[in-house]
Protein backbone atom coordinates (compact mmCIF):
# COMPACT_ATOMS: atom_id res chain seq x y z
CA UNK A 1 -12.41 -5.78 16.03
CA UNK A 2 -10.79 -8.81 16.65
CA UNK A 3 -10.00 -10.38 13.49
CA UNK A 4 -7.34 -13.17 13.01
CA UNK A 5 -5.00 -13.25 10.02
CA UNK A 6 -4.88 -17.07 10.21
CA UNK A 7 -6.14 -17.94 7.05
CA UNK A 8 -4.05 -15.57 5.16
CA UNK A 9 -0.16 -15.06 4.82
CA UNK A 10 1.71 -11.63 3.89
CA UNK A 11 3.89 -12.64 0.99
CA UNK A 12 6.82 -10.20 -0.33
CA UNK A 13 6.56 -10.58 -4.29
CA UNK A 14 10.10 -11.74 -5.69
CA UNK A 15 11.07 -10.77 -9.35
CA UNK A 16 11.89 -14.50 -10.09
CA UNK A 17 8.81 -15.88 -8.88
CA UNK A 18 7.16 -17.98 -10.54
CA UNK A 19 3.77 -16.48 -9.83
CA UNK A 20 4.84 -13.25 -11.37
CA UNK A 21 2.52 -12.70 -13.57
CA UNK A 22 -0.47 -14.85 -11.83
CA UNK A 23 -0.06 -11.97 -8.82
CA UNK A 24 0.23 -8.82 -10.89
CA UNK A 25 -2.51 -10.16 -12.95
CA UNK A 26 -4.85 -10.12 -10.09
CA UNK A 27 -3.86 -7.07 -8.80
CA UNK A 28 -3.72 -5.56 -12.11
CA UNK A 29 -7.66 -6.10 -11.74
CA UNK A 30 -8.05 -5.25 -8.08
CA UNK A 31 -6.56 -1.96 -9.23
CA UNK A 32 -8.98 -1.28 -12.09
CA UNK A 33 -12.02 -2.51 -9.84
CA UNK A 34 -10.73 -0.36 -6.53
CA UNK A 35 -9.43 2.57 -8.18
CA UNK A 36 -10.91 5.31 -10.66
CA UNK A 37 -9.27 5.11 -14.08
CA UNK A 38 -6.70 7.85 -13.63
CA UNK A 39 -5.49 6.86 -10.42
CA UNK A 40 -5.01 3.19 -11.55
CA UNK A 41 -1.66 2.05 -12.08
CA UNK A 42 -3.53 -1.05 -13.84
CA UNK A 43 -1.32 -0.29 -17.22
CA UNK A 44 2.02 0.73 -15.51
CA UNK A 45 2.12 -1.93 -13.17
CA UNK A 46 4.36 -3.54 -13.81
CA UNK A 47 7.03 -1.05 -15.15
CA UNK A 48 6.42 -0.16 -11.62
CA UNK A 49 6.96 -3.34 -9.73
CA UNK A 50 10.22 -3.57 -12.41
CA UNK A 51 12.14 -0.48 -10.57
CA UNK A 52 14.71 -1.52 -8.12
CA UNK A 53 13.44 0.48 -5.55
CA UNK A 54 9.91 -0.61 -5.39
CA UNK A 55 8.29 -3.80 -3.40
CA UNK A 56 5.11 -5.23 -3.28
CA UNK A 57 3.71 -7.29 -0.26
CA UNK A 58 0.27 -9.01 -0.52
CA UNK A 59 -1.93 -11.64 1.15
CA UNK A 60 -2.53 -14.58 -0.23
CA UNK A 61 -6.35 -16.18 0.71
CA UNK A 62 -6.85 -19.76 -0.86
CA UNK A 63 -4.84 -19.04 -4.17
CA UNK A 64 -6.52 -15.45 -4.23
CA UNK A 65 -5.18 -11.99 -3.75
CA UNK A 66 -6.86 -10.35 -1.66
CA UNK A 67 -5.01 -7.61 -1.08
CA UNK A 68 -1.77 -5.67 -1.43
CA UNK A 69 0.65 -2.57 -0.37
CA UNK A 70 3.15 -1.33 -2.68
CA UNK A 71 6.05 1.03 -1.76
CA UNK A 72 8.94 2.39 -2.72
CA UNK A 73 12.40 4.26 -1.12
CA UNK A 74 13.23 6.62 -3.72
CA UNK A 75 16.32 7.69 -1.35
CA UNK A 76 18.05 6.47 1.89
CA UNK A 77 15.93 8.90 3.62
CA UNK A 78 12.67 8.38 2.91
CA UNK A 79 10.09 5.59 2.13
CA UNK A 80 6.61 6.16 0.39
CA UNK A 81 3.38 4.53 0.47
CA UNK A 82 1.90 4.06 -3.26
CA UNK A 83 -0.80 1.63 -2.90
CA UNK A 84 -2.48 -0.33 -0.22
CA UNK A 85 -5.98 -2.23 -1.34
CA UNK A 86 -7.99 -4.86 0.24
CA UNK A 87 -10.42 -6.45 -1.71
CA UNK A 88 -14.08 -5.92 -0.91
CA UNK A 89 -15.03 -9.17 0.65
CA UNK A 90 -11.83 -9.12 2.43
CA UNK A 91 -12.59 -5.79 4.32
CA UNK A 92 -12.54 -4.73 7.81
CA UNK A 93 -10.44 -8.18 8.91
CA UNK A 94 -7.17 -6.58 9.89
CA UNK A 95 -5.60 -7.19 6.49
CA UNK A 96 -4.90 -4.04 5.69
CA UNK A 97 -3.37 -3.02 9.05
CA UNK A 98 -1.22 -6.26 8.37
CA UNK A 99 0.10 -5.66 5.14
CA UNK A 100 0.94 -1.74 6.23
CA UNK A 101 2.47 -2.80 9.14
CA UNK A 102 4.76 -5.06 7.19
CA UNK A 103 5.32 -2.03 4.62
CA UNK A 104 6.61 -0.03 7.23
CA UNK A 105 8.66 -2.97 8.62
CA UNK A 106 10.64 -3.27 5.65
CA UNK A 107 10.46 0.74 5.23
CA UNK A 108 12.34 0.69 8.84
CA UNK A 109 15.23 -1.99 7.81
CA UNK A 110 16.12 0.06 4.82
CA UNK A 111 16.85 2.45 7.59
CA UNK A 112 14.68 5.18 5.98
CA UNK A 113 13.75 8.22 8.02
CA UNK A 114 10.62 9.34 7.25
CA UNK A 115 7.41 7.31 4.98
CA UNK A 116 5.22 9.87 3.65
CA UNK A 117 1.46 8.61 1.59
CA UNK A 118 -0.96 10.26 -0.17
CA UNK A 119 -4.63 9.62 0.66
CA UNK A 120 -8.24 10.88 0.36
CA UNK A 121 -9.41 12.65 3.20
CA UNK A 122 -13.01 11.51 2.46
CA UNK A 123 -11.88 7.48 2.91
CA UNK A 124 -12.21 7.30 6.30
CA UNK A 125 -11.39 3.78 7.04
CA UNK A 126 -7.71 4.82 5.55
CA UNK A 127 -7.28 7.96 7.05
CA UNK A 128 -7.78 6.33 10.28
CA UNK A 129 -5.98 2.99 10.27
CA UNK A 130 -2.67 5.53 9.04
CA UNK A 131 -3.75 7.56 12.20
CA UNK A 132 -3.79 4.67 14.21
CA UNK A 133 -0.34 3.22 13.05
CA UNK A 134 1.18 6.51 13.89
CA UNK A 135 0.73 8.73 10.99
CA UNK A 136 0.13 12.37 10.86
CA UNK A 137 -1.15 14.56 8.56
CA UNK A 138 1.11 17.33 6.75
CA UNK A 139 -0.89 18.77 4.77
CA UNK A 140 -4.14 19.18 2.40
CA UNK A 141 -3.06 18.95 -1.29
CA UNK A 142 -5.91 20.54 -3.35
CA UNK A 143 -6.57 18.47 -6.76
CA UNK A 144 -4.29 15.73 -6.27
CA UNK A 145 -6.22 12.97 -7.85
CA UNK A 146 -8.45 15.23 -9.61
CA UNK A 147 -9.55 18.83 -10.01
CA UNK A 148 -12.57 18.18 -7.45
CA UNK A 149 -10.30 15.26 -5.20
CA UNK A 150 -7.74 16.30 -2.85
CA UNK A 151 -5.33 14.11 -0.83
CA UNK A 152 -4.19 14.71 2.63
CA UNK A 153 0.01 14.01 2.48
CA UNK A 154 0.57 12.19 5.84
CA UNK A 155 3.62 11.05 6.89
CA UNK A 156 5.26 8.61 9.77
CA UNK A 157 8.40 9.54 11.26
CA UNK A 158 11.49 6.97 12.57
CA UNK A 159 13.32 8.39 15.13
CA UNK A 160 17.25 7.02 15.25
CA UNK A 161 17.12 4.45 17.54
């Protein structure tokens, strides 16, 4: 899969941006399309975004979003992995490797030691591009997202360089 990123630039979202509320309105509805209702964060988003220890990357396509990664470092140690989406049309072009390699980029300068996610082991396109960036699974959480959903916790480790 060879897929250029030409036509479409990671952006980190600033607080003063202009665009604010253009960019968490679109992924306010990226959320609510990609996501089942009680894993949305389509009516906390922003609260989210607000927290000082929370950024948002995303990749801009002709004025669209089209798609995102949020994280956060709730300590100096470690770094976590709360959303990554790609909108459908925008699938299997290398945009979401992009935007989680960037995550993990600006995971690594806050000098974090570990990023830890939480994912579905039955999306496979997810578990393996975390796989392929270097993450490994910790464990199976039984009814993480729901009583019948479980998440795998996986987790990438920085070694002091």
């Amino acid at each position: 899969m060879s897929s250029s990123m030409s036509t479409g630039s990671i952006v980190e979202l600033q607080r003063n941006s202009s665009k604010w509320s253009t960019i968490v309105e679109s992924i306010t509805k990226l959320e609510r399309k990609i996501f089942p209702k009680h894993e949305s964060l389509s009516k906390s988003f922003e609260d989210e975004l607000r927290k000082k220890n929370c950024g948002l990357l995303y990749v801009e396509f002709d004025g669209d979003v089209a798609g995102y990664v949020m994280y956060s470092w709730p300590s100096s140690l470690s770094a976590s992995i709360s959303k990554l989406a790609v909108k459908e049309n925008f699938r299997r072009r290398g945009y979401g490797e992009a935007l989680l390699k960037a995550a993990i980029e600006k995971s690594r300068t806050r000098h974090v030691q570990r990023i830890s996610l939480h994912v579905d082991p039955l999306r496979n396109p997810a578990v393996n591009l975390y796989k392929k960036l270097g993450f490994k699974v910790d464990n199976l959480i039984e009814g993480y997202y729901s009583s019948d959903r479980n998440a795998y916790r996986m987790y990438l480790d920085f070694h002091p360089q």
